[in-house]
C-alpha atoms as a PDB file:
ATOM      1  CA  UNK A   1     110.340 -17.734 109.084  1.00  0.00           C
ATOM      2  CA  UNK A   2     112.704 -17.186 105.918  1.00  0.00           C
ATOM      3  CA  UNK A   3     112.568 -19.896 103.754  1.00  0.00           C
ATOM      4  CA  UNK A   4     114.017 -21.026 100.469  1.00  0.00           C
ATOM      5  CA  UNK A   5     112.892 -23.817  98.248  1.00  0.00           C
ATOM      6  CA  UNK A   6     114.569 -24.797  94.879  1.00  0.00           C
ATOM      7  CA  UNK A   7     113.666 -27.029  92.027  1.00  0.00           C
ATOM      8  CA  UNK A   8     114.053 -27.493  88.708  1.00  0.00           C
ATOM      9  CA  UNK A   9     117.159 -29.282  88.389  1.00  0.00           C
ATOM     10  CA  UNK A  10     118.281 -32.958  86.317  1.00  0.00           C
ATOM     11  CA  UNK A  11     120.133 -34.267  83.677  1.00  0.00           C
ATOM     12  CA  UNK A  12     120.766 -32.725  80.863  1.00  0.00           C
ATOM     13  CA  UNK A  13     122.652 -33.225  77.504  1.00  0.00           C
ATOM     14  CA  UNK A  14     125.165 -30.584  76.837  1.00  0.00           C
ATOM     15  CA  UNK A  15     124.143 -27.783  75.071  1.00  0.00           C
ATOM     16  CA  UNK A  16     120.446 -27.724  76.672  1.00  0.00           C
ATOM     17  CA  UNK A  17     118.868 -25.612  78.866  1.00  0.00           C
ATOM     18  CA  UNK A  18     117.297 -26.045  82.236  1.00  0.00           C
ATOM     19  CA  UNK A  19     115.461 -23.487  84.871  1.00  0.00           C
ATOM     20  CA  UNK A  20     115.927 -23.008  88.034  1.00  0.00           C
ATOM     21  CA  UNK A  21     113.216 -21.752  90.821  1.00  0.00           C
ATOM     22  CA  UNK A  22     113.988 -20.455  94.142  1.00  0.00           C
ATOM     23  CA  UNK A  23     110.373 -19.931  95.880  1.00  0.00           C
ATOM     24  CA  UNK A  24     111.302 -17.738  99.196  1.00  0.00           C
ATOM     25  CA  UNK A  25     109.057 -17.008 102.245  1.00  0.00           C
ATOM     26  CA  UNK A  26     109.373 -14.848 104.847  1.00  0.00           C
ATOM     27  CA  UNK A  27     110.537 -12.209 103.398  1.00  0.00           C
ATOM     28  CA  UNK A  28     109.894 -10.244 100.066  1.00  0.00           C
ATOM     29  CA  UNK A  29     112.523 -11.158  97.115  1.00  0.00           C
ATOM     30  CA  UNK A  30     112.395  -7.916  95.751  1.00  0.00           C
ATOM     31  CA  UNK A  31     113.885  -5.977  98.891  1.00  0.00           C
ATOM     32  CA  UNK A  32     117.285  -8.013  99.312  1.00  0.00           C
ATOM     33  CA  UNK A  33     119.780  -9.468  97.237  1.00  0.00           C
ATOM     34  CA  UNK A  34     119.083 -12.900  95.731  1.00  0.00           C
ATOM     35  CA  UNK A  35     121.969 -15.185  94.969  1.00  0.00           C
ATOM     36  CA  UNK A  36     122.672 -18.735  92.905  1.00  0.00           C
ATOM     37  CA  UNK A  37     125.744 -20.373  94.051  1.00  0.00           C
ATOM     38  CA  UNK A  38     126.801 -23.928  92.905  1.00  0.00           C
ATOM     39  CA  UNK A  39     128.974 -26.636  94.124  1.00  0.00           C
ATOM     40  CA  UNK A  40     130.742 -29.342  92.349  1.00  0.00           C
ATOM     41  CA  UNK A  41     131.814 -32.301  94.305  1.00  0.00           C
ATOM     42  CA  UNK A  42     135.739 -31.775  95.678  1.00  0.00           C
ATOM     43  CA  UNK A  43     134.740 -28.067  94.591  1.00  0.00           C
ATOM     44  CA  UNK A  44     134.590 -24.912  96.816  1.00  0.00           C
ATOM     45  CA  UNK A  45     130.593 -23.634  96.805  1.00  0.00           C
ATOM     46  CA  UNK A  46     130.879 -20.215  93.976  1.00  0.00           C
ATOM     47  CA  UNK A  47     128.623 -17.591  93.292  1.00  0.00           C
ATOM     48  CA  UNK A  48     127.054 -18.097  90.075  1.00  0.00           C
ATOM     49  CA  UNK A  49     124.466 -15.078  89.699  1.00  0.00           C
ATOM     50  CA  UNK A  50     122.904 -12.355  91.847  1.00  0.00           C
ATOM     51  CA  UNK A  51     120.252 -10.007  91.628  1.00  0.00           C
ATOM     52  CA  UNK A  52     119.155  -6.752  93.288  1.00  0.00           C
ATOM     53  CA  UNK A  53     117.558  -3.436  93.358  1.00  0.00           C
ATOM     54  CA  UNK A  54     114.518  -2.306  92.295  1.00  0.00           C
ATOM     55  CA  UNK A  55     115.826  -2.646  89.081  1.00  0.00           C
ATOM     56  CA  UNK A  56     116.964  -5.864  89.014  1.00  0.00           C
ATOM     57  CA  UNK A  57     120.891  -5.364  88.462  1.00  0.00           C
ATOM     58  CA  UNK A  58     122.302  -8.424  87.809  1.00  0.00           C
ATOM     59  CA  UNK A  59     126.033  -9.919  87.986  1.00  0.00           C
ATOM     60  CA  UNK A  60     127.128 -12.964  86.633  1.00  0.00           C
ATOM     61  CA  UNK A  61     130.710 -15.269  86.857  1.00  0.00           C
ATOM     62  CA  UNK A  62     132.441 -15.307  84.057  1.00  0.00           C
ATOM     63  CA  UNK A  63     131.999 -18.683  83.406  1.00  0.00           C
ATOM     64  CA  UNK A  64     128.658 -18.629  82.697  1.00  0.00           C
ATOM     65  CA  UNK A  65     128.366 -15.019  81.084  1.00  0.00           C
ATOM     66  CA  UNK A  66     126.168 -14.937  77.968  1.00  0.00           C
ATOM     67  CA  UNK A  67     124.767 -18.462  78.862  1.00  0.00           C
ATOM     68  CA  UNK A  68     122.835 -17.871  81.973  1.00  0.00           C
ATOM     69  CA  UNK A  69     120.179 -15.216  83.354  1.00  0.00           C
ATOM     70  CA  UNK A  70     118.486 -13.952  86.648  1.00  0.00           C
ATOM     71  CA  UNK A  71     115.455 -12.810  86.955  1.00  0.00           C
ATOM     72  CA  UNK A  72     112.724 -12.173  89.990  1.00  0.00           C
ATOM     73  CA  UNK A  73     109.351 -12.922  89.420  1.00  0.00           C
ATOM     74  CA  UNK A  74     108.023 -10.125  92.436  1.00  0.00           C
ATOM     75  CA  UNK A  75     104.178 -11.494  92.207  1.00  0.00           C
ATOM     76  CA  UNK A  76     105.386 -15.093  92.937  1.00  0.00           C
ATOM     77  CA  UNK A  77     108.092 -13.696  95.415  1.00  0.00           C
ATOM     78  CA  UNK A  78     110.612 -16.321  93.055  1.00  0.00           C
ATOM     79  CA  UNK A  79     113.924 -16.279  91.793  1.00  0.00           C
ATOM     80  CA  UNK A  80     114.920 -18.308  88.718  1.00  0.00           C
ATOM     81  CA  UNK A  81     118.043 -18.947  87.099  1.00  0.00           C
ATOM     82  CA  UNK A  82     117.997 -19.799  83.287  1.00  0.00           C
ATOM     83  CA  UNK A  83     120.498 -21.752  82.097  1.00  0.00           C
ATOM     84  CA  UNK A  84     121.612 -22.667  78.068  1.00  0.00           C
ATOM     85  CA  UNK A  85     123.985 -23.987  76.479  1.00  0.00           C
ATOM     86  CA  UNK A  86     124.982 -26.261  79.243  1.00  0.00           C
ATOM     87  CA  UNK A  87     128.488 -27.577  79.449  1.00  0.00           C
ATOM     88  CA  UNK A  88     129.539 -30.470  81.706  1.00  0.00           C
ATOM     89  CA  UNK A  89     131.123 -28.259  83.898  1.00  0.00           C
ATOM     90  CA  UNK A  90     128.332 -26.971  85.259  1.00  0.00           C
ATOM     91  CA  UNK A  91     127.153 -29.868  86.822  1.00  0.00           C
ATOM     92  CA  UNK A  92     126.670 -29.050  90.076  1.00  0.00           C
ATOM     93  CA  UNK A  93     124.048 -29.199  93.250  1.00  0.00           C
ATOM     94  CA  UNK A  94     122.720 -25.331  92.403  1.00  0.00           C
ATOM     95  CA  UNK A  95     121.411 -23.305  96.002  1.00  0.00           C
ATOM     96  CA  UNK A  96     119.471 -20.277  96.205  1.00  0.00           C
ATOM     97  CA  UNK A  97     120.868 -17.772  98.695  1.00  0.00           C
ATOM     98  CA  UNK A  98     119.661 -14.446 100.527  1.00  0.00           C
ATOM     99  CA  UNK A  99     121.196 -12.533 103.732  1.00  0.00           C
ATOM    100  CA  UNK A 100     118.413 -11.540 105.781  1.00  0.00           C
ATOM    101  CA  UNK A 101     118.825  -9.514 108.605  1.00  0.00           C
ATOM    102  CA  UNK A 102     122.412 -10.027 109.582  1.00  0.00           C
ATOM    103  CA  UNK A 103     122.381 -14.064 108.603  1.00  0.00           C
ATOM    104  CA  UNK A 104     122.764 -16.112 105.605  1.00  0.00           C
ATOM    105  CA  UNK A 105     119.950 -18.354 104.559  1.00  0.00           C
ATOM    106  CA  UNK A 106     120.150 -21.260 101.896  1.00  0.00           C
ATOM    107  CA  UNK A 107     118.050 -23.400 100.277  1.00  0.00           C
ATOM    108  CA  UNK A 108     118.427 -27.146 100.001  1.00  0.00           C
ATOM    109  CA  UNK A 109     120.138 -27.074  96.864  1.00  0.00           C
ATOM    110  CA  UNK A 110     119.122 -28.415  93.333  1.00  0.00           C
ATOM    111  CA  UNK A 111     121.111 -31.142  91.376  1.00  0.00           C
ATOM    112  CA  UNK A 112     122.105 -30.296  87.819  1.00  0.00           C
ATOM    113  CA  UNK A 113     123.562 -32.890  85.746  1.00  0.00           C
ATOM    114  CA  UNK A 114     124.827 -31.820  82.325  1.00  0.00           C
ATOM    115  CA  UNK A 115     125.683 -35.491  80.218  1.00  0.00           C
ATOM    116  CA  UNK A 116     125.823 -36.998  77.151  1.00  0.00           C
END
């Protein structure tokens, strides 16, 4: 049964960092594509960062380009997101997201709160 689990998230001043874990079972991390998305409230869910490949090739959103990183920890079958420099716009409820034969799985999200 393919299952992912996030933590991680909370409030955070802007400017900090926080990290994000996506534990998955069921299936190996390594062998599909792993995905953060993020949704503000009154906001459309948007991809945030992926990763895949044996290699690890990574794409990010512009917005968070130079501030955030992916990275799979194969061992742990995990996913995390690191996040710095944290601006209030990226307060959002954070999911981790695979497609696993044929259908999309989520997690049940993570709350990230960036506030003075």
């Amino acid at each position: 049964q393919v299952q992912l689990v996030e933590s991680g998230g909370g409030l955070v001043q802007p400017g900090g960092s926080l990290r994000l874990s996506c534990v998955a079972s069921g299936f190996t991390v390594s062998n599909y594509a792993m995905r953060w998305y993020r949704q503000a409230p009154g906001k459309e869910r948007e991809l945030v960062a992926s990763i895949v490949g044996s290699f690890g090739f990574s794409v990010f959103a512009d917005s968070v380009k130079g501030r955030f990183s992916i990275s799979r920890d194969n061992a742990r079958n995990t996913v995390a997101l690191q996040m710095n420099s944290l601006k209030p716009e990226d307060t959002a409820m954070y999911y981790c997201n695979t497609m696993y034969s044929g259908r999309n799985y989520w997690g049940q999200g993570t709350q990230v709160t960036v506030s003075s």
